[in-house]
Protein backbone atom coordinates (compact mmCIF):
# COMPACT_ATOMS: atom_id res chain seq x y z
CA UNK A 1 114.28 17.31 31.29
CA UNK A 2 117.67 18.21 30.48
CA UNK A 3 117.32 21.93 31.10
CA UNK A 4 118.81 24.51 33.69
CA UNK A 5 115.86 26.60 35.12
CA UNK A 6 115.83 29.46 37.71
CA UNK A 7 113.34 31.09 39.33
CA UNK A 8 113.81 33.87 41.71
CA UNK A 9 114.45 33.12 45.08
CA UNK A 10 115.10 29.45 45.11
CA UNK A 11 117.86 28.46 47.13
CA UNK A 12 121.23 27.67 45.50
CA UNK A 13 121.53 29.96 42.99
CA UNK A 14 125.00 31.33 41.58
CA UNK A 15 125.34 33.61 42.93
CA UNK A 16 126.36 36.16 40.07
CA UNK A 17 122.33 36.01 38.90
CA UNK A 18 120.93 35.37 42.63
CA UNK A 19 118.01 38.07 42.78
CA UNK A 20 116.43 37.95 46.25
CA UNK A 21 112.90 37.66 46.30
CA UNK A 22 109.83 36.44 48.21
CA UNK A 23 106.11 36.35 47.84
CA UNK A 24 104.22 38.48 50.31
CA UNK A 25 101.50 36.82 51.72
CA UNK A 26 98.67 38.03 53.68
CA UNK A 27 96.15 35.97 55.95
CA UNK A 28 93.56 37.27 58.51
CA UNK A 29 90.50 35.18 60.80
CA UNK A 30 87.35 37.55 60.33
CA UNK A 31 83.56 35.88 61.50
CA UNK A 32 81.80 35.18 58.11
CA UNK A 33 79.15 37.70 58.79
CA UNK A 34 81.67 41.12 59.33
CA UNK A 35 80.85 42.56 55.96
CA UNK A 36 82.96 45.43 57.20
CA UNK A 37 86.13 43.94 57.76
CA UNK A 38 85.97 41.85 55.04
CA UNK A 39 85.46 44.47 52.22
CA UNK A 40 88.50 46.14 54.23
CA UNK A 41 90.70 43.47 53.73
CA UNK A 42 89.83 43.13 50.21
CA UNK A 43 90.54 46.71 49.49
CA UNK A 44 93.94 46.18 51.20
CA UNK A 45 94.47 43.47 48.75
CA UNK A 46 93.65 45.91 45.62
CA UNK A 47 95.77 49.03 47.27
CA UNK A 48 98.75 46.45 46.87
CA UNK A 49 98.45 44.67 43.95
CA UNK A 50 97.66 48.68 42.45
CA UNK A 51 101.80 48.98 43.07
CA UNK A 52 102.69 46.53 40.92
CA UNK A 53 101.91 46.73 37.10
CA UNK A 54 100.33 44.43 35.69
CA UNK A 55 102.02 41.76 33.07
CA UNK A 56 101.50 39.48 30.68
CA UNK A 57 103.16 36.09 31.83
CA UNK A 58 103.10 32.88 29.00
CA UNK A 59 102.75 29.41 30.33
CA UNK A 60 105.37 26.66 28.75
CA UNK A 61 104.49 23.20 28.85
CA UNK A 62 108.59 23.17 29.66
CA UNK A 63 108.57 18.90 28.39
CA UNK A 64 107.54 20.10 24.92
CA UNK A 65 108.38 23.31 24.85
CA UNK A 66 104.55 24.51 23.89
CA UNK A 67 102.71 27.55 24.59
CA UNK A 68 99.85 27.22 26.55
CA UNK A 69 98.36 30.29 27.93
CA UNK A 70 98.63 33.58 28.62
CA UNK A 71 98.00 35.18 32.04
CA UNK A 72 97.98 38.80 33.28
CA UNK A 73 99.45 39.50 37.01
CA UNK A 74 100.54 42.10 38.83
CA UNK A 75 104.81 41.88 39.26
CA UNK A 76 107.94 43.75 40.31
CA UNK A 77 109.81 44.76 37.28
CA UNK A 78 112.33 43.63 38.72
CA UNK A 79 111.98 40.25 38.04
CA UNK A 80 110.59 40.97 34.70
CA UNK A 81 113.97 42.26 34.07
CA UNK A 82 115.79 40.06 35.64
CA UNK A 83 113.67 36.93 33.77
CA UNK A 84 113.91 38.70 30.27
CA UNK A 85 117.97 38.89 30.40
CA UNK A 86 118.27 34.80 30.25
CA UNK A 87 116.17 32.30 28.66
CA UNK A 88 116.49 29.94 31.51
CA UNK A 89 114.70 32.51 33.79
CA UNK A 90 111.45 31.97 34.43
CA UNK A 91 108.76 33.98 37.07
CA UNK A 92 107.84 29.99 37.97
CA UNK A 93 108.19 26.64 37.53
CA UNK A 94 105.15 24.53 38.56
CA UNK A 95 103.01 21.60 38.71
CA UNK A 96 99.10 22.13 38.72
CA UNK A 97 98.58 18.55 39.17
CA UNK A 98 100.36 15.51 40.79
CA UNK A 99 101.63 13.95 37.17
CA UNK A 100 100.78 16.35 35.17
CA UNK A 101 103.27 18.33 32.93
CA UNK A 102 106.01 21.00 34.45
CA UNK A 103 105.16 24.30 33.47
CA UNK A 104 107.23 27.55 33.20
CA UNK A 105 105.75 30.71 33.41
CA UNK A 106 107.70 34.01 32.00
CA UNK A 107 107.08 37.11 30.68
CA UNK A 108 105.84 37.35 27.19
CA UNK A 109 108.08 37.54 24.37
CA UNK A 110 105.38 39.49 22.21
């Protein structure tokens, strides 16, 4: 597309704007049936997103440079920051489907 993008964590970056990051990722094998465990591992799931404020992210269809969407999620402010001091930063840059458009996702200007 003709366009720099960096996301944090990818491998590669300069590094004068590197900004180390990963996702945290939680998995667990529970029988269907344990009620008990499972409402315990969803409450561990709410205790940690609860750390992280919640913000308002825009979608980019990054080809056209069109808004999409908006979507709220919990994430560091760190990497709000970090995202807000460049306009090729962005929280993500994805495909939701095999040929479909690249997207960028980034805090919201408003």
């Amino acid at each position: 597309m003709g366009q720099t993008f960096f996301v944090p964590g990818e491998r590669n970056m300069p590094n004068e704007i590197a900004l180390a990051t990963d996702a945290l990722s939680l998995s667990a094998s529970i029988q269907k049936e344990d009620q008990v465990k499972r409402d315990a591992l969803a409450s561990l799931g709410e205790m940690i997103s609860q750390q992280l404020p919640v913000t308002q992210l825009e979608r980019i269809d990054l080809a056209k440079g069109k808004h999409i969407d908006y979507i709220d999620r919990p994430i560091d402010p760190v990497i709000i920051n970090w995202c807000k001091s460049s306009a090729d930063r962005w929280t993500a840059v994805i495909r939701e489907q095999r040929n479909g458009p690249w997207i960028g996702v980034r805090p919201a200007s408003q």
